[in-house]
Protein backbone atom coordinates (compact mmCIF):
# COMPACT_ATOMS: atom_id res chain seq x y z
CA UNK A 1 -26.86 -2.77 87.94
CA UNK A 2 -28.59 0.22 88.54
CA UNK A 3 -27.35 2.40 91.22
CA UNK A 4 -29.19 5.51 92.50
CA UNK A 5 -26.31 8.53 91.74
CA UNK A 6 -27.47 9.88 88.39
CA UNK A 7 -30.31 11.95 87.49
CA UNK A 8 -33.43 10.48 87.64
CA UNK A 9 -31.92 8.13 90.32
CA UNK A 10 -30.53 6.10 87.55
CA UNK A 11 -26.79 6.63 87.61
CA UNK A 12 -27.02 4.65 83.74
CA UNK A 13 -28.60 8.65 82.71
CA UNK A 14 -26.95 11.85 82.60
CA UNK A 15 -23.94 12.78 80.89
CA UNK A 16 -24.83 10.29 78.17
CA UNK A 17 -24.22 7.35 80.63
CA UNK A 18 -20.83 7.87 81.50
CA UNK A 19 -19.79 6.17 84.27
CA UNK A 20 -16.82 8.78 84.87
CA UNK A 21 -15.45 11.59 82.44
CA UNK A 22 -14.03 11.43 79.51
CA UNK A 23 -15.30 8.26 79.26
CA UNK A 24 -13.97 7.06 75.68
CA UNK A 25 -15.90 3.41 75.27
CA UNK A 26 -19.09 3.07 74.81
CA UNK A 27 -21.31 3.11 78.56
CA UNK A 28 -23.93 0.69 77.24
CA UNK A 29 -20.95 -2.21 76.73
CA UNK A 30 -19.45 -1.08 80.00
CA UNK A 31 -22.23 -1.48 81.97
CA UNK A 32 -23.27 -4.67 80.49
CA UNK A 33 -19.60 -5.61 81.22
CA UNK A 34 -20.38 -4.71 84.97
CA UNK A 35 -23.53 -6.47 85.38
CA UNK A 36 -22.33 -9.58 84.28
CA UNK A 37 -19.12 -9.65 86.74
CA UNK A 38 -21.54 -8.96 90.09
CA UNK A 39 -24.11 -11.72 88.60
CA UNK A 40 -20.90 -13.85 88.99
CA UNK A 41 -19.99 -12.93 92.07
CA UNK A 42 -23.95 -12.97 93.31
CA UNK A 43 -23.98 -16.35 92.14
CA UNK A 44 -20.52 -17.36 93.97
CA UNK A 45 -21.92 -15.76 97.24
CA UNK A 46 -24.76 -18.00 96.99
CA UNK A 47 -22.75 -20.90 96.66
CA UNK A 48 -19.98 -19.86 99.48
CA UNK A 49 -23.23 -19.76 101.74
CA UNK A 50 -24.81 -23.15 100.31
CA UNK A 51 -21.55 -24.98 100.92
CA UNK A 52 -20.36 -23.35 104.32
CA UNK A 53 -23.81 -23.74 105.61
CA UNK A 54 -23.48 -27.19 104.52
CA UNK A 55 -20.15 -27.61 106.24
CA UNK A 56 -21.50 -25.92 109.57
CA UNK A 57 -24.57 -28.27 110.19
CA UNK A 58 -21.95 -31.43 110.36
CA UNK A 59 -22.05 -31.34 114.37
CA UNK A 60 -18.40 -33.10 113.79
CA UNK A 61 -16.44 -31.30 111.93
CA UNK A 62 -14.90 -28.93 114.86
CA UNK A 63 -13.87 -31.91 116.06
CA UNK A 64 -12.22 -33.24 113.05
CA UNK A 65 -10.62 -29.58 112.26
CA UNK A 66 -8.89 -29.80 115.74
CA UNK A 67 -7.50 -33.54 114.79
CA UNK A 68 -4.02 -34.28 112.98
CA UNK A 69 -6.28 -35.74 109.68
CA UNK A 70 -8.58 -32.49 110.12
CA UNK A 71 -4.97 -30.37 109.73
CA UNK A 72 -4.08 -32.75 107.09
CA UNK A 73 -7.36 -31.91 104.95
CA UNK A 74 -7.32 -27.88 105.74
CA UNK A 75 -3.55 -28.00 104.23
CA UNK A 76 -4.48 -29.45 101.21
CA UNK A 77 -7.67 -27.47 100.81
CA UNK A 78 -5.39 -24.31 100.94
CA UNK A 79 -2.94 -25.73 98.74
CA UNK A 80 -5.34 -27.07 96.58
CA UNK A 81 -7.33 -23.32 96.68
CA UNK A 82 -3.39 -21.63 95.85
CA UNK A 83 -3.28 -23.92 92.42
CA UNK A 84 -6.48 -23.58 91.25
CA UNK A 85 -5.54 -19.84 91.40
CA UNK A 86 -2.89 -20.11 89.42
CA UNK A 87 -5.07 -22.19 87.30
CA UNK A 88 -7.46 -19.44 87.06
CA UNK A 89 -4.59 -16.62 86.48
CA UNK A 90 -3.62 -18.38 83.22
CA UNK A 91 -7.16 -19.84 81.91
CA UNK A 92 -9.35 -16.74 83.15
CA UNK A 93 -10.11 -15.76 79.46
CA UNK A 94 -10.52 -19.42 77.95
CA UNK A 95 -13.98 -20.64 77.89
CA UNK A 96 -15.28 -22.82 79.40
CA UNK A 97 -12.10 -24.01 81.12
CA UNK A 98 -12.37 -20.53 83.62
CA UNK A 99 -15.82 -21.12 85.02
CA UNK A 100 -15.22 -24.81 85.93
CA UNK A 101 -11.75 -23.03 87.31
CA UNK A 102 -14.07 -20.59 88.89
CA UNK A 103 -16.45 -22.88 90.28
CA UNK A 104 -13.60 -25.34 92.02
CA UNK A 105 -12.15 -22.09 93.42
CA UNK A 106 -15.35 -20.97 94.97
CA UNK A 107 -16.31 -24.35 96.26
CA UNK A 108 -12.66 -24.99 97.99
CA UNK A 109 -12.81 -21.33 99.63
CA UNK A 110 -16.26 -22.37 100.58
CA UNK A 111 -15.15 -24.90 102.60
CA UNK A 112 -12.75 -23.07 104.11
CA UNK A 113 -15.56 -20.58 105.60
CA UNK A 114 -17.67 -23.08 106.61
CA UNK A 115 -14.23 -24.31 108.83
CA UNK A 116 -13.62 -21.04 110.12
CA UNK A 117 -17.86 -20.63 110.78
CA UNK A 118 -17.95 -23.77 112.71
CA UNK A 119 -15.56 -22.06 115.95
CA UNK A 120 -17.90 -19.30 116.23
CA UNK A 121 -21.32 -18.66 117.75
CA UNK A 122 -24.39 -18.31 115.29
CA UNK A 123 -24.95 -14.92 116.54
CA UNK A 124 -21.26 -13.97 115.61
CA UNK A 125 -21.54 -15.28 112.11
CA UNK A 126 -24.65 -13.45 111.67
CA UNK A 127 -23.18 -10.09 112.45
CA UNK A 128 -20.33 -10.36 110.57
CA UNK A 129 -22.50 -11.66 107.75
CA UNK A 130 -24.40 -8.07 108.36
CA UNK A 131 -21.49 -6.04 108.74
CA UNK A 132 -19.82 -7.56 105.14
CA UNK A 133 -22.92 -6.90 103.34
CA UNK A 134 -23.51 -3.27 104.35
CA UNK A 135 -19.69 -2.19 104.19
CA UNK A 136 -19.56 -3.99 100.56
CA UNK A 137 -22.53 -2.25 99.13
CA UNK A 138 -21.69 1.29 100.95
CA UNK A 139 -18.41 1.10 99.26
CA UNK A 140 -19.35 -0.18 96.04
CA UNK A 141 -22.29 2.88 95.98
CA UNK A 142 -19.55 5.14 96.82
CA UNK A 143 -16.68 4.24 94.43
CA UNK A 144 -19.23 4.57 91.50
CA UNK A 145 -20.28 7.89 92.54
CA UNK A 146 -16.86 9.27 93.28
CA UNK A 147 -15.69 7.70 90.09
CA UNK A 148 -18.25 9.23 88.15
CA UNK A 149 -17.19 13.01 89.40
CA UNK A 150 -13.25 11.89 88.11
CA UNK A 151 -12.32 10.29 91.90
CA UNK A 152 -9.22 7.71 90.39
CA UNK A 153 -8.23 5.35 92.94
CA UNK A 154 -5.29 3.34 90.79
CA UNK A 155 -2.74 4.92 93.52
CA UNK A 156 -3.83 3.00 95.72
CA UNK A 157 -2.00 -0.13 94.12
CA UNK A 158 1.37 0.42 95.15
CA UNK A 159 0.18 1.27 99.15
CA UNK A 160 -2.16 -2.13 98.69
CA UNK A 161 1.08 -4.43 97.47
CA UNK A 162 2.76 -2.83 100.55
CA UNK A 163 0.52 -3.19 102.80
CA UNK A 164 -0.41 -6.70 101.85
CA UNK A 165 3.25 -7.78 102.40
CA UNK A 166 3.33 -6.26 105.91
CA UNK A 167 0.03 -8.11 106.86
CA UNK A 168 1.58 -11.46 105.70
CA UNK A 169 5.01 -10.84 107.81
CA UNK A 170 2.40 -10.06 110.52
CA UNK A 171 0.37 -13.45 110.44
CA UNK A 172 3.67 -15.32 109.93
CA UNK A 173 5.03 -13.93 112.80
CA UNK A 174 1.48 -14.75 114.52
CA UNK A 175 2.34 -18.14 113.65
CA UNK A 176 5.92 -18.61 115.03
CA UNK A 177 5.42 -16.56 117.78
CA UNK A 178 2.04 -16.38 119.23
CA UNK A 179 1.41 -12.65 120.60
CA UNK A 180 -2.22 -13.26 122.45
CA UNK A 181 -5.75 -12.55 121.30
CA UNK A 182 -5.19 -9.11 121.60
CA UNK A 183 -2.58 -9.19 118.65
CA UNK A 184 -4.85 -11.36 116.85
CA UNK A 185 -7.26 -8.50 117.03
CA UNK A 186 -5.49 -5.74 116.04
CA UNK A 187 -4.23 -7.98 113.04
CA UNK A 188 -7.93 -9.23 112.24
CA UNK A 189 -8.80 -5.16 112.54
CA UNK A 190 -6.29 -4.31 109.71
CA UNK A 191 -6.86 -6.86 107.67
CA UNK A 192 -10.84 -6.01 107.77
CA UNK A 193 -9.16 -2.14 106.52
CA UNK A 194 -7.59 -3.72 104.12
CA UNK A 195 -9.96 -5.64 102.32
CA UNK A 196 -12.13 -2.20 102.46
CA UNK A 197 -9.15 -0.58 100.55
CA UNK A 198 -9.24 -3.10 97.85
CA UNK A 199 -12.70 -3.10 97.42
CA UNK A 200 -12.62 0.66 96.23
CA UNK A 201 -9.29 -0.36 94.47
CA UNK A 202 -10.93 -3.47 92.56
CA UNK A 203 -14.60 -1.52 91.85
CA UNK A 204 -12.20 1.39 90.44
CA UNK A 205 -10.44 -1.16 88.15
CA UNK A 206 -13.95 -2.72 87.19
CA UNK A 207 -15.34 0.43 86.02
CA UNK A 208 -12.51 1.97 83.83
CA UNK A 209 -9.44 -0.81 83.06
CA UNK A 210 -10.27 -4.32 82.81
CA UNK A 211 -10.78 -5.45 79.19
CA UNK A 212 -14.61 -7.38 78.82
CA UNK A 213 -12.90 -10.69 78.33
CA UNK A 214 -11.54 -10.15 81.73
CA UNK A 215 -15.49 -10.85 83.34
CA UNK A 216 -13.94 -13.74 85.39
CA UNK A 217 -10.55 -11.95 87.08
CA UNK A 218 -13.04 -9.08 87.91
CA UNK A 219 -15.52 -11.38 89.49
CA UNK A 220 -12.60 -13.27 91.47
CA UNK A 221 -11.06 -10.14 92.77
CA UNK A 222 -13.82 -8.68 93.98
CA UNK A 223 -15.56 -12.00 95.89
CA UNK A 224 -11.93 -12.48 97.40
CA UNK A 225 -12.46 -9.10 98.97
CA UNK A 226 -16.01 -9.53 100.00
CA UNK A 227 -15.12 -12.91 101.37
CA UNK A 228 -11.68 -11.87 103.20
CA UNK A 229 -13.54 -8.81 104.70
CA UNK A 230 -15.89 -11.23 106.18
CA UNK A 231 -13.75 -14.15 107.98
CA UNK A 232 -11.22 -10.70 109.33
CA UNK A 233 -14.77 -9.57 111.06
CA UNK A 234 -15.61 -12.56 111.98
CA UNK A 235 -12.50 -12.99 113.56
CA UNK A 236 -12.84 -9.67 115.18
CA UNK A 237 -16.09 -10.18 116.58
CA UNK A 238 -14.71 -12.96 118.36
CA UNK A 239 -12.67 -11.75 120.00
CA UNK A 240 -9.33 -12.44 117.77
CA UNK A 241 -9.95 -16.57 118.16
């Protein structure tokens, strides 16, 4: 993954590769390391669309979301999504056990999309779908440049965990007691900050801490980002609905 920072517009050159300073490892592994967690995540994006597309052209299924066996299936998609987490959490280094773990996950959060797609209008979708992909790539340009000139964004960890809790009280309380679209807004609007936040956070841990047997936990962070980033806009762009 070339990205246009370095001289020559190859950030890869200069400084013997380094992707930040001091750099002990060798660049050539790292950066093969980095390529092959964002062809991952390329190739779960491609399926997240195939399968929420998929989902969206069944005419019935906002229909079937809004019945009791439509609330019945969503549960156990979530709960099903939660385990094969878990799953994922302890099998993300065995092979080939973490890409079939990888590949459920994907699928199951697919679905979910498509659900949350089929509420809005097409032209909605389509600029959330813009705004993801330009805030994802700005951010991921910047984090490798300011890592590269010794930016460290690890302290933003504790402040994530934090504000992560808060934002979970928040839609629990949305829950229980219903505050208006308004509310829903302002939640959707600080969740989309959020998922900014750990998009720097995640690209900062991609580039100097996790281990290269770690390809899939890299790949999963970062396309839970990319993907919570976009349902929080779309939700925003709808007006909190």
């Amino acid at each position: 993954m070339a990205l246009p920072f370095g001289k020559g517009g190859d950030v890869e050159s200069g400084q013997n590769g380094q992707l930040y300073p001091n750099q002990m490892e060798t660049p050539q592994l790292r950066w093969a390391f980095i390529r092959k967690v964002y062809m991952i995540v390329a190739f779960q994006l491609l399926l997240t669309v195939g399968v929420a597309s998929a989902v969206v052209s069944i005419p019935s299924i906002p229909g079937f979301v809004r019945s009791v066996a439509g609330t019945v299936t969503f549960v156990f998609i979530m709960v099903s999504t939660v385990g094969v987490a878990i799953g994922l959490y302890f099998y993300h280094k065995k092979h080939p056990w973490n890409y079939v773990l990888l590949t459920l996950f994907t699928i199951l959060l697919a679905v979910t999309v498509g659900f949350a797609c089929s509420f809005r209008a097409g032209k909605s979708v389509l600029l959330a779908v813009i705004l993801t992909a330009t805030v994802v790539v700005a951010l991921t340009l910047y984090t490798f440049w300011a890592v590269k000139r010794g930016a460290d964004f690890s302290f933003l960890g504790p402040f994530l965990f934090a504000a992560t809790l808060m934002l979970l009280m928040f839609g629990l309380i949305q829950i229980l007691l219903p505050l208006g679209p308004f509310s829903r807004m302002v939640y959707s609007a600080i969740g989309a900050l959020l998922c900014c936040a750990y998009i720097v956070y995640d690209t900062d841990n991609l580039i100097k801490r996790l281990s290269y047997d770690e390809y899939i936990f890299g790949a999963l962070s970062i396309y839970i980002d990319i993907v919570q980033l976009f349902l929080f806009l779309l939700s925003l762009i709808s007006g909190g609905k």
